[in-house]
Every structure is written in C-alpha cells, then in structure tokens.
PDB file of N, CA and C in Angstrom:
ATOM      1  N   UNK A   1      67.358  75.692 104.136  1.00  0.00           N
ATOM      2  CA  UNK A   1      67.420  76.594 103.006  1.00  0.00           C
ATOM      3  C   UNK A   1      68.853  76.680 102.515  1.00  0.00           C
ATOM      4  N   UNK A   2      68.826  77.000 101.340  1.00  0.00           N
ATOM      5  CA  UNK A   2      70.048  76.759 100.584  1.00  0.00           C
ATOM      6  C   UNK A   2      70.463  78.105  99.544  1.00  0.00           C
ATOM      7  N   UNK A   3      70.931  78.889 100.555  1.00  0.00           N
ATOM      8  CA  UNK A   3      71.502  80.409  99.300  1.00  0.00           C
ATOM      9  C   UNK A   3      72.906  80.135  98.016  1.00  0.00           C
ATOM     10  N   UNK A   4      72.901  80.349  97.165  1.00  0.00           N
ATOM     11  CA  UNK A   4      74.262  80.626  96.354  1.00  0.00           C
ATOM     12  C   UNK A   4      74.654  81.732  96.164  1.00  0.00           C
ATOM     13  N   UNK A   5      76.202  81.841  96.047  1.00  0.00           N
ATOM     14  CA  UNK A   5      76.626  83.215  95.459  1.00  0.00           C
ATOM     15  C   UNK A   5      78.037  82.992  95.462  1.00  0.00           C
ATOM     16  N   UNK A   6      79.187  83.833  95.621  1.00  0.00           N
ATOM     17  CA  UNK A   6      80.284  83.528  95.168  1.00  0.00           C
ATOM     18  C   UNK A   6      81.257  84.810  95.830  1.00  0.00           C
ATOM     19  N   UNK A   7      82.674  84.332  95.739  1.00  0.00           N
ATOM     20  CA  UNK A   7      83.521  84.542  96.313  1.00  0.00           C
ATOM     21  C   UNK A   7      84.027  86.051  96.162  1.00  0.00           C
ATOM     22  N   UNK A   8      83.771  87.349  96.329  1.00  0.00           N
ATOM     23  CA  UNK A   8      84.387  88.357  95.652  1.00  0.00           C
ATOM     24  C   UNK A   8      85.189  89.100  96.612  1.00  0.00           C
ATOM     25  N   UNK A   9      86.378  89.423  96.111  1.00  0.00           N
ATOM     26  CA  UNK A   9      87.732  90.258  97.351  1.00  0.00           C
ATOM     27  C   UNK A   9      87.606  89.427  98.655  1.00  0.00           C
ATOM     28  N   UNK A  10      87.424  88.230  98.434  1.00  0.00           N
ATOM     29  CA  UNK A  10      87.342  87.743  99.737  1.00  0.00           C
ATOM     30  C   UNK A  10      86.006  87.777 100.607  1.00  0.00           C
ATOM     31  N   UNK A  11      85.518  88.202 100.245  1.00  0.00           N
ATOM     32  CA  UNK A  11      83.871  88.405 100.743  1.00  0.00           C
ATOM     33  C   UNK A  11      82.613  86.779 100.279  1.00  0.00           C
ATOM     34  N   UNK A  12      82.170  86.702 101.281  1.00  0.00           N
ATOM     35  CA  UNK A  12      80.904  85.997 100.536  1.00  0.00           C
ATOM     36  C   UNK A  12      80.192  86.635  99.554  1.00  0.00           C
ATOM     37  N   UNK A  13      79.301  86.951  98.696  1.00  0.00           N
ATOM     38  CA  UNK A  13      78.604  87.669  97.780  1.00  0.00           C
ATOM     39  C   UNK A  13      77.286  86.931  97.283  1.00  0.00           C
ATOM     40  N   UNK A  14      75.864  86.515  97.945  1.00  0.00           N
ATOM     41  CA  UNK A  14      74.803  86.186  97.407  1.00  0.00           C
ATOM     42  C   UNK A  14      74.493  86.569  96.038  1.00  0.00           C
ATOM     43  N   UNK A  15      73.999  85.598  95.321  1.00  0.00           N
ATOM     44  CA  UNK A  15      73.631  85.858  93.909  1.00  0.00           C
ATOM     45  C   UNK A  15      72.589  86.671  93.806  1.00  0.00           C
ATOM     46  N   UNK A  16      71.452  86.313  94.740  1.00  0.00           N
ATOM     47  CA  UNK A  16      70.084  87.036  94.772  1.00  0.00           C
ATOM     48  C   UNK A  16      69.915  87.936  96.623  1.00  0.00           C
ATOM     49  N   UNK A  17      69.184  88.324  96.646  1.00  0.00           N
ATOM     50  CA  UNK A  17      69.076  89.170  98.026  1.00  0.00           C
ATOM     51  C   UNK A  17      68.455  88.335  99.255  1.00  0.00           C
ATOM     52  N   UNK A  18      69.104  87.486 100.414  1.00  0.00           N
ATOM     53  CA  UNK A  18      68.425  86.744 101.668  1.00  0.00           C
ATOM     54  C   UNK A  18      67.598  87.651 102.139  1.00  0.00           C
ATOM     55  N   UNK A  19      66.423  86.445 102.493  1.00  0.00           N
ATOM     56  CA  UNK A  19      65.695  87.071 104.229  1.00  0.00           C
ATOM     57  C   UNK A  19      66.037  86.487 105.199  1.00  0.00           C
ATOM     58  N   UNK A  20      67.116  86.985 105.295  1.00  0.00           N
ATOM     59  CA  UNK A  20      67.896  86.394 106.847  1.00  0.00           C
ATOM     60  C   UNK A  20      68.040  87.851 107.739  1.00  0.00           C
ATOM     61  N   UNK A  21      67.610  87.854 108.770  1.00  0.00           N
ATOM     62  CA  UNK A  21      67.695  89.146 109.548  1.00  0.00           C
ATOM     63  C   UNK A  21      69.731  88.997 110.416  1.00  0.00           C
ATOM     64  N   UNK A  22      69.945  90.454 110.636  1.00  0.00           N
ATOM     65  CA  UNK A  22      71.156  90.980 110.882  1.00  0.00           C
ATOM     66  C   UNK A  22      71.683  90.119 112.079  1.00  0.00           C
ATOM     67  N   UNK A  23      72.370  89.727 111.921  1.00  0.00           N
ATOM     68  CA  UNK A  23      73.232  89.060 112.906  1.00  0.00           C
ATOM     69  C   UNK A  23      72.856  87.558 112.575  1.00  0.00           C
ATOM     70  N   UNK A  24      72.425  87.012 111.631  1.00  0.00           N
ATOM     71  CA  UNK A  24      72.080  84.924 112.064  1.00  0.00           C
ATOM     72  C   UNK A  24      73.015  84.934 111.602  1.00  0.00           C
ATOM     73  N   UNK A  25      73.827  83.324 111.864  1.00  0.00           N
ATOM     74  CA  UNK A  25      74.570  82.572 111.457  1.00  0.00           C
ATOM     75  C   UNK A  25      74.769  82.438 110.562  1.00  0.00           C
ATOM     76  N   UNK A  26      75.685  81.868 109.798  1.00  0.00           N
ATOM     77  CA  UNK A  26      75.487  81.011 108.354  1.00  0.00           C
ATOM     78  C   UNK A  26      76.799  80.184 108.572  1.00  0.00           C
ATOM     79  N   UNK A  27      76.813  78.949 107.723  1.00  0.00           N
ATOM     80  CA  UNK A  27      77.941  78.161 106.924  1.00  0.00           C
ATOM     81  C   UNK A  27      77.938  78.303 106.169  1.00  0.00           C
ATOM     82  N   UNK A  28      79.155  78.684 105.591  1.00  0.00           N
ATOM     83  CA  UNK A  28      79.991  78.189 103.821  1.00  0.00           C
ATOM     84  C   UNK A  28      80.521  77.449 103.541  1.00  0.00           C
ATOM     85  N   UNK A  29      79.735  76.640 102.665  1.00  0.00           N
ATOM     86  CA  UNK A  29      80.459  75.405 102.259  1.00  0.00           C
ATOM     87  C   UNK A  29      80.821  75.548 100.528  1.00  0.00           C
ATOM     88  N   UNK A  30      82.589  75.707 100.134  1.00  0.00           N
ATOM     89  CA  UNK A  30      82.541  75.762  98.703  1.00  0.00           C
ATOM     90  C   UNK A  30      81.820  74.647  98.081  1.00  0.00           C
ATOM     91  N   UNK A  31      81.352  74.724  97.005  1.00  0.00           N
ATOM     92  CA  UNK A  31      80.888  74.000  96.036  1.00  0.00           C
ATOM     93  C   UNK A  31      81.530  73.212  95.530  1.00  0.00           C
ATOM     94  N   UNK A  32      81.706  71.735  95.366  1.00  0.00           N
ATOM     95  CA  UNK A  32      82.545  71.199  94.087  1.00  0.00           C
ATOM     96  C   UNK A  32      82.296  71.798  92.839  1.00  0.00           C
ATOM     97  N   UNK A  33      83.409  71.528  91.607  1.00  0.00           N
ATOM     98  CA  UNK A  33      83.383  72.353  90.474  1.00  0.00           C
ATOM     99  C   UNK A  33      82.553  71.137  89.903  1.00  0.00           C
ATOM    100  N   UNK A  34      81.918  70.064  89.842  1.00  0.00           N
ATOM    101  CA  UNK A  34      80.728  69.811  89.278  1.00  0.00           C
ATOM    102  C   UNK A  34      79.691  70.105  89.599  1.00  0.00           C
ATOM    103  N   UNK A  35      79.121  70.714  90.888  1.00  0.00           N
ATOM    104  CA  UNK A  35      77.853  71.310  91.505  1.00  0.00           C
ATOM    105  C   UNK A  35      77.816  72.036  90.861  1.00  0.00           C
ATOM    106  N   UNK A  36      78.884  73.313  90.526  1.00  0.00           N
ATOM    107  CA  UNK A  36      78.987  74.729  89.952  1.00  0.00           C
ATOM    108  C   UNK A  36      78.758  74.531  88.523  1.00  0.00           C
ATOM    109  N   UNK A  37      79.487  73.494  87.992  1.00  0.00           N
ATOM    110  CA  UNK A  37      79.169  73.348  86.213  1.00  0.00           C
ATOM    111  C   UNK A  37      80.226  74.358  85.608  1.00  0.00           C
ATOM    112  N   UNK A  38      81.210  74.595  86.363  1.00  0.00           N
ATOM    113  CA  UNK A  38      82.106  75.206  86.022  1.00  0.00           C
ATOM    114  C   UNK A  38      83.810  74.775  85.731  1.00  0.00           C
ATOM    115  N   UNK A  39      84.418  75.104  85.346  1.00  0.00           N
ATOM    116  CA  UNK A  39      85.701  74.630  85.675  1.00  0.00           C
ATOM    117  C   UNK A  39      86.125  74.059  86.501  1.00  0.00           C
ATOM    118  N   UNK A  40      87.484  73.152  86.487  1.00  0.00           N
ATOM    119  CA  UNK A  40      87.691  72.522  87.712  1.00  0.00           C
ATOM    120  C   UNK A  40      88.055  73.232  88.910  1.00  0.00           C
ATOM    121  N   UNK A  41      88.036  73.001  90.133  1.00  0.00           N
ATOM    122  CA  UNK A  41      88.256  73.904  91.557  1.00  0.00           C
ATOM    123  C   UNK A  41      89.978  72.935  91.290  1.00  0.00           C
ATOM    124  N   UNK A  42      90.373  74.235  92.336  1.00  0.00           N
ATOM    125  CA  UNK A  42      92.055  74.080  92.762  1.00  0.00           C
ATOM    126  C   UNK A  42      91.888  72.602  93.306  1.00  0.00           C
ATOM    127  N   UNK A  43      91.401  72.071  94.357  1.00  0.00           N
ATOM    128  CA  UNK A  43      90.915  70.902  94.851  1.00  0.00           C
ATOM    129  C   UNK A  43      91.223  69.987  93.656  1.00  0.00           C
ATOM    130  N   UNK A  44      90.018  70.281  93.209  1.00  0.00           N
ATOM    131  CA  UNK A  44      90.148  68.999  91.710  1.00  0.00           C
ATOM    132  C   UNK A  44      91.386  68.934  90.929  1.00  0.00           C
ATOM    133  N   UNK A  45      92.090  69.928  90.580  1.00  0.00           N
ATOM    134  CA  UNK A  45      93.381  70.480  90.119  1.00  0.00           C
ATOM    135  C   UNK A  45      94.327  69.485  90.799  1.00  0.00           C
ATOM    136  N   UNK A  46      94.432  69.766  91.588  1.00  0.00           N
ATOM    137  CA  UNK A  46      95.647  68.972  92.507  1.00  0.00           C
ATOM    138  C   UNK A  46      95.275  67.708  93.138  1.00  0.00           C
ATOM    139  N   UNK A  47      94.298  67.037  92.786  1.00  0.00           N
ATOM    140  CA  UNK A  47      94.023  65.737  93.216  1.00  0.00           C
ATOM    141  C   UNK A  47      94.935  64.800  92.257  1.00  0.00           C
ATOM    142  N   UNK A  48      95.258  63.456  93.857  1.00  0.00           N
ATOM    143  CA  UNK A  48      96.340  62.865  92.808  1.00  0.00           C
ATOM    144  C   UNK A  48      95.482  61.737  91.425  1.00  0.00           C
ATOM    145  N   UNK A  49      95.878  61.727  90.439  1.00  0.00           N
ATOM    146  CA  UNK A  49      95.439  60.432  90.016  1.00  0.00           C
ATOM    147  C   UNK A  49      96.648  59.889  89.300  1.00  0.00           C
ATOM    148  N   UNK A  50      95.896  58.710  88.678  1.00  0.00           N
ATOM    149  CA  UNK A  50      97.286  57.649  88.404  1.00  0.00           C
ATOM    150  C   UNK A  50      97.184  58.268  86.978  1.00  0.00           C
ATOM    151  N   UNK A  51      99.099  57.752  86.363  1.00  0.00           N
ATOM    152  CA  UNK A  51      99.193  57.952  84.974  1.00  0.00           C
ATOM    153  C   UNK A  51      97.652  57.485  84.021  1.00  0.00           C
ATOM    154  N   UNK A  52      97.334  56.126  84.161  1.00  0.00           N
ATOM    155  CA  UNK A  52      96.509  55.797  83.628  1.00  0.00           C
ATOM    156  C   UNK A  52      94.532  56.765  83.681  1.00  0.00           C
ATOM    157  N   UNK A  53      94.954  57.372  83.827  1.00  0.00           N
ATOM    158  CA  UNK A  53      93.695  58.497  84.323  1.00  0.00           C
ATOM    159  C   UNK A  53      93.881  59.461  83.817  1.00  0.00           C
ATOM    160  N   UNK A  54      95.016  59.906  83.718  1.00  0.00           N
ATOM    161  CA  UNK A  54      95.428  61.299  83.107  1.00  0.00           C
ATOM    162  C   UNK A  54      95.275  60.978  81.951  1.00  0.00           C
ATOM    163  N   UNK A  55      96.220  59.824  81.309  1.00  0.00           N
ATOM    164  CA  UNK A  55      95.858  59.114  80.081  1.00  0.00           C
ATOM    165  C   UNK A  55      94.310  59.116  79.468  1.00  0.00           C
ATOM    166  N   UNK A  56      94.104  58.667  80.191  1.00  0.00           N
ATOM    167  CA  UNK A  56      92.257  58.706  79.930  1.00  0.00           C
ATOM    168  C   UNK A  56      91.248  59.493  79.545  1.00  0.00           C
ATOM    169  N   UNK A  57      92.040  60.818  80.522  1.00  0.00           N
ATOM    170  CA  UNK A  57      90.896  62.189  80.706  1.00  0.00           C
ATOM    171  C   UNK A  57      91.701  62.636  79.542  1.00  0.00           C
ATOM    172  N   UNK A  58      92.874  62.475  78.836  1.00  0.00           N
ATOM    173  CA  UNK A  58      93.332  63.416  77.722  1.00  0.00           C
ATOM    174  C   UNK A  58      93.494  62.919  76.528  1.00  0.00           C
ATOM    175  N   UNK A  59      92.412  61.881  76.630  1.00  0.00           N
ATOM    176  CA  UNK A  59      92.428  60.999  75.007  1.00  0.00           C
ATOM    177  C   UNK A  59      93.633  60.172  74.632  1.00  0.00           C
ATOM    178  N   UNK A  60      94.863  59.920  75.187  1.00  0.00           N
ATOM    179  CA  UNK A  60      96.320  59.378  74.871  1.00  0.00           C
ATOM    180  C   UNK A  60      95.679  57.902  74.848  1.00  0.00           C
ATOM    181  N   UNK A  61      96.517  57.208  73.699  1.00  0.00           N
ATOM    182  CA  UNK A  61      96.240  56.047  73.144  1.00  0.00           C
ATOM    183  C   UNK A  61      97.799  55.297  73.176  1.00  0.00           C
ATOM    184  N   UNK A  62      97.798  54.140  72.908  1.00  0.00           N
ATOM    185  CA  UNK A  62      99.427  53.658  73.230  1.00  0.00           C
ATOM    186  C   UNK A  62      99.412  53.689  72.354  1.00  0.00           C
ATOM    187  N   UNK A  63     101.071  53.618  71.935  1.00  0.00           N
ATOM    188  CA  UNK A  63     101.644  53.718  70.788  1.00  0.00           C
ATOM    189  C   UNK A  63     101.716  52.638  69.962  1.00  0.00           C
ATOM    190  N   UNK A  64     101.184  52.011  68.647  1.00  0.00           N
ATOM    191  CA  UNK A  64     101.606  51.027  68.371  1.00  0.00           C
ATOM    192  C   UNK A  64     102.734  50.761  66.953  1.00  0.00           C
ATOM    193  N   UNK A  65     103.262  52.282  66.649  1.00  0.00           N
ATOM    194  CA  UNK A  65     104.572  51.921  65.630  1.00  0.00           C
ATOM    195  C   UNK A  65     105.416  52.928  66.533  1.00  0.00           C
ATOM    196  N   UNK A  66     106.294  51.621  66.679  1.00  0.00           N
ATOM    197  CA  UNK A  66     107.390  52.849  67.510  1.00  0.00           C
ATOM    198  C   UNK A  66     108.649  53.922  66.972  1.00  0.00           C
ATOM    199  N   UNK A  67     108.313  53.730  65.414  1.00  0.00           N
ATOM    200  CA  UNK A  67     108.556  55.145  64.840  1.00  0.00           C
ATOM    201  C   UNK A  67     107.977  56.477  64.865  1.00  0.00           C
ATOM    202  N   UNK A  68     106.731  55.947  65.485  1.00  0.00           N
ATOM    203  CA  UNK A  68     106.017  57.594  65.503  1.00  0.00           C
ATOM    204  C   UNK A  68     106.252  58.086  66.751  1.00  0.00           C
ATOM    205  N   UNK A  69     106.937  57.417  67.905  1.00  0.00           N
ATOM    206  CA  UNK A  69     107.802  58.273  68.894  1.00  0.00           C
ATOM    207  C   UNK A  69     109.384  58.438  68.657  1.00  0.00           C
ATOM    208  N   UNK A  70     109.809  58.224  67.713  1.00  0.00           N
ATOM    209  CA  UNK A  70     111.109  58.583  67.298  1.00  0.00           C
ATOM    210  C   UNK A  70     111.392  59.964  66.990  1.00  0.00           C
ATOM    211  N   UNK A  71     110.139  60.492  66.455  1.00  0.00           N
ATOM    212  CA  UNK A  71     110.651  61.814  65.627  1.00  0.00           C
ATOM    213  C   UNK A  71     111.139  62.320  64.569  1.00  0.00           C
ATOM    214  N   UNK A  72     111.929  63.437  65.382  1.00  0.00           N
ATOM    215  CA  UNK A  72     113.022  64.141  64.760  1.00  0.00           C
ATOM    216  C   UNK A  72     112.833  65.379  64.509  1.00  0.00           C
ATOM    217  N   UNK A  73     114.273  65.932  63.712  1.00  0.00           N
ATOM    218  CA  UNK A  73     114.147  67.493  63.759  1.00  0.00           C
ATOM    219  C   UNK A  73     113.736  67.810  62.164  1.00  0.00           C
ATOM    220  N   UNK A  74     113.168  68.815  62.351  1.00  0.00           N
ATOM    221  CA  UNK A  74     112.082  69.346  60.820  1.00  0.00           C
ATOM    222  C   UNK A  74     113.603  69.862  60.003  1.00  0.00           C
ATOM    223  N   UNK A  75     113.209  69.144  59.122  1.00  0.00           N
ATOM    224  CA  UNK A  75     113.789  68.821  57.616  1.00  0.00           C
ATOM    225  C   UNK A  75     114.409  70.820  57.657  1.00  0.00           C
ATOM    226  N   UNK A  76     113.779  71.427  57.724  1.00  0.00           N
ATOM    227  CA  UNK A  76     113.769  73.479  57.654  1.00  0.00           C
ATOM    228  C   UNK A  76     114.958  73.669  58.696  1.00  0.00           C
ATOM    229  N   UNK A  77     114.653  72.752  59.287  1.00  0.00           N
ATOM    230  CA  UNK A  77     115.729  73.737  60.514  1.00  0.00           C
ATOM    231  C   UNK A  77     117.137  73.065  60.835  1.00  0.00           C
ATOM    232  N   UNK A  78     117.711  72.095  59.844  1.00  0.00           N
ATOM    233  CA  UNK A  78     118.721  71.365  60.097  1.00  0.00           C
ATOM    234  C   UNK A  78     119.847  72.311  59.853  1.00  0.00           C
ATOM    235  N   UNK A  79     120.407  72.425  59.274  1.00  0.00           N
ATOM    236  CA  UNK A  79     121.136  73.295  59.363  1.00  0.00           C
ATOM    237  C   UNK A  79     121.046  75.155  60.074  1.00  0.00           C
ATOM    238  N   UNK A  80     120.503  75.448  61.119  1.00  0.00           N
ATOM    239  CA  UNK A  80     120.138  76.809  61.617  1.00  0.00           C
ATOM    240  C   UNK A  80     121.167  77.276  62.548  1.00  0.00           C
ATOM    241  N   UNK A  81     122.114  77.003  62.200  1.00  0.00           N
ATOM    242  CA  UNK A  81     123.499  77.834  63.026  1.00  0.00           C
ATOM    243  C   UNK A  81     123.676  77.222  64.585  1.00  0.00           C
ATOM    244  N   UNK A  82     122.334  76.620  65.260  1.00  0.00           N
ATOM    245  CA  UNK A  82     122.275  76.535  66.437  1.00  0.00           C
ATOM    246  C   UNK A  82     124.040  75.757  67.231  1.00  0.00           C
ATOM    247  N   UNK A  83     123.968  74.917  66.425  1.00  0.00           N
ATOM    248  CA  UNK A  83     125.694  73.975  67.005  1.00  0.00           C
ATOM    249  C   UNK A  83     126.817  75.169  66.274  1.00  0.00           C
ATOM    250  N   UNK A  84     126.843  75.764  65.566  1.00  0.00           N
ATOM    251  CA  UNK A  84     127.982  77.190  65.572  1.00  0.00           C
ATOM    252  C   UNK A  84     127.362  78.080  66.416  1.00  0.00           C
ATOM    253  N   UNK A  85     126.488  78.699  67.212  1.00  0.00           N
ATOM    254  CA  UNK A  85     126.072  79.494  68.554  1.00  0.00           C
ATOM    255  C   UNK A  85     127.165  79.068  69.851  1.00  0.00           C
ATOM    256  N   UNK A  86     126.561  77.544  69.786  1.00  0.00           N
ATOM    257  CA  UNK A  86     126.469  76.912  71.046  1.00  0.00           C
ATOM    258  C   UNK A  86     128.692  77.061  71.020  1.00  0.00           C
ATOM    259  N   UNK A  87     129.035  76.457  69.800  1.00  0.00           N
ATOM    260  CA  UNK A  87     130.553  76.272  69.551  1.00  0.00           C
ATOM    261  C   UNK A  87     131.072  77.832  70.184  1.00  0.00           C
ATOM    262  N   UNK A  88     130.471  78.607  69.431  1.00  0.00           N
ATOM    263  CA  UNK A  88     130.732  80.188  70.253  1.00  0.00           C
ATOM    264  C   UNK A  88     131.102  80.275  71.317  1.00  0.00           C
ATOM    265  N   UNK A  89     130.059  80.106  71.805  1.00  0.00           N
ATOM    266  CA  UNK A  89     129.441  80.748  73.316  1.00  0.00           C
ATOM    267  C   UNK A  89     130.893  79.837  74.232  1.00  0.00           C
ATOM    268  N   UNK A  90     131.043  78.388  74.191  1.00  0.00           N
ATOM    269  CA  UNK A  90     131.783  77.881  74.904  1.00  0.00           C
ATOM    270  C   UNK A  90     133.051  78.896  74.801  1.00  0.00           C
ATOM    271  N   UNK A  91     134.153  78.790  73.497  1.00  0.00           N
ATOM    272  CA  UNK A  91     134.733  79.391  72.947  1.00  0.00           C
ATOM    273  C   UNK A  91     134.801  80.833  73.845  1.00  0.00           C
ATOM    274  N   UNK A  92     134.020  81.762  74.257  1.00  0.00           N
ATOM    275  CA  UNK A  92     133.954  82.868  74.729  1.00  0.00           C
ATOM    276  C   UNK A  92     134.004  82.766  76.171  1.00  0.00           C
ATOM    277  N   UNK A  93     133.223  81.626  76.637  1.00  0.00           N
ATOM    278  CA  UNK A  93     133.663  81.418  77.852  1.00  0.00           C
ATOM    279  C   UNK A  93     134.906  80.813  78.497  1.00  0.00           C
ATOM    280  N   UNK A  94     135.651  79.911  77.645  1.00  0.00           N
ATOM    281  CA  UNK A  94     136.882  79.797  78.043  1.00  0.00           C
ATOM    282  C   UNK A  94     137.701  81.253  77.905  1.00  0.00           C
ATOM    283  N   UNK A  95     137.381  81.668  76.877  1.00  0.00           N
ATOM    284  CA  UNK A  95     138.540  82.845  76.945  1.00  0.00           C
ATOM    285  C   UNK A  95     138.466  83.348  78.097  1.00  0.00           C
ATOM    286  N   UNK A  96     137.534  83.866  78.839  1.00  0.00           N
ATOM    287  CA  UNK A  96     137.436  84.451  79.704  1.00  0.00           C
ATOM    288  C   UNK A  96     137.614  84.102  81.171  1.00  0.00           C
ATOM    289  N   UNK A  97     137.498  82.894  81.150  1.00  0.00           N
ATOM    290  CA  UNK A  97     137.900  82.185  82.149  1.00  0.00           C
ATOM    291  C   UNK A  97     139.798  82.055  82.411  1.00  0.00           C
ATOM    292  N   UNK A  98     140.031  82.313  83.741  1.00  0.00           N
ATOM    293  CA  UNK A  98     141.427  82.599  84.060  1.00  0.00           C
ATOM    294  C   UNK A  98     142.410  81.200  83.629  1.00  0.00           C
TER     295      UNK A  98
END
C-alpha cells in the first residue's frame, strides 16, 4: 500500500486519513519532483549538468552575428554623470587618506 501526503513543520502529514493501527511502522520515501508534478526538488536543483543542457533546458541558441553579443550602452544613459561620481568618490578618498 502506498499513502501520500507531505511535509509540514517537519512532520509527515497524510493527504487523506490511514488504516494503519497505533504504533506500525512506516517508510518515507520523498517523491521525485516529477512523481509530484510539481516544481523541481532541491535534488533536481543542484544536480550537475553540462553547459550544453542548461543550454537546452533554457532555449539558448548560438550566436550567429557576432554583433549581437557586442552590445552596448543605451543611447539615454551615455552621458549620466556615472564617470564624474566615480572621479569624485576617488578624489575624496585620497583626500582622506594620510
């Protein structure tokens, strides 16, 4: 026989009510997260696979103009003070430095 139910505060927790009388045994065996139909388990999470897999499971395609991994910075934000911050900040830290 085969009960389900799930994990709560640490407790086992049956889905529906056993006729198992007080004191029998039992094993728990977690479920894989495809038995469950649920999300992946920590297990599955941290299993190793190769680049080419990850690739796979997340749709990534190779690149075939290698301008479209070039980039760059959005046309809006070229000029945004960020390199006069950064000029600052050094600037303030030398002063302060002995």
């Amino acid at each position: 026989m085969t009960y389900e139910g799930h994990i709560e505060n640490g407790v086992v927790v049956f889905d529906r009510p056993v006729p198992l009388p007080e004191g029998t045994g039992v094993r728990v065996e977690p479920l894989l997260a495809v038995e469950r139909r649920e999300s992946p388990s920590q297990e599955e999470f941290w299993r190793n696979r190769t680049l080419d897999e990850v690739a796979a499971e997340q749709g990534v395609k190779p690149i075939t103009d290698l301008d479209e991994a070039l980039g760059g910075w959005p046309e809006d934000e070229l000029d945004d003070g960020f390199e006069q911050a950064v000029a600052s900040w050094r600037e303030a830290e030398l002063e302060q430095s002995p």
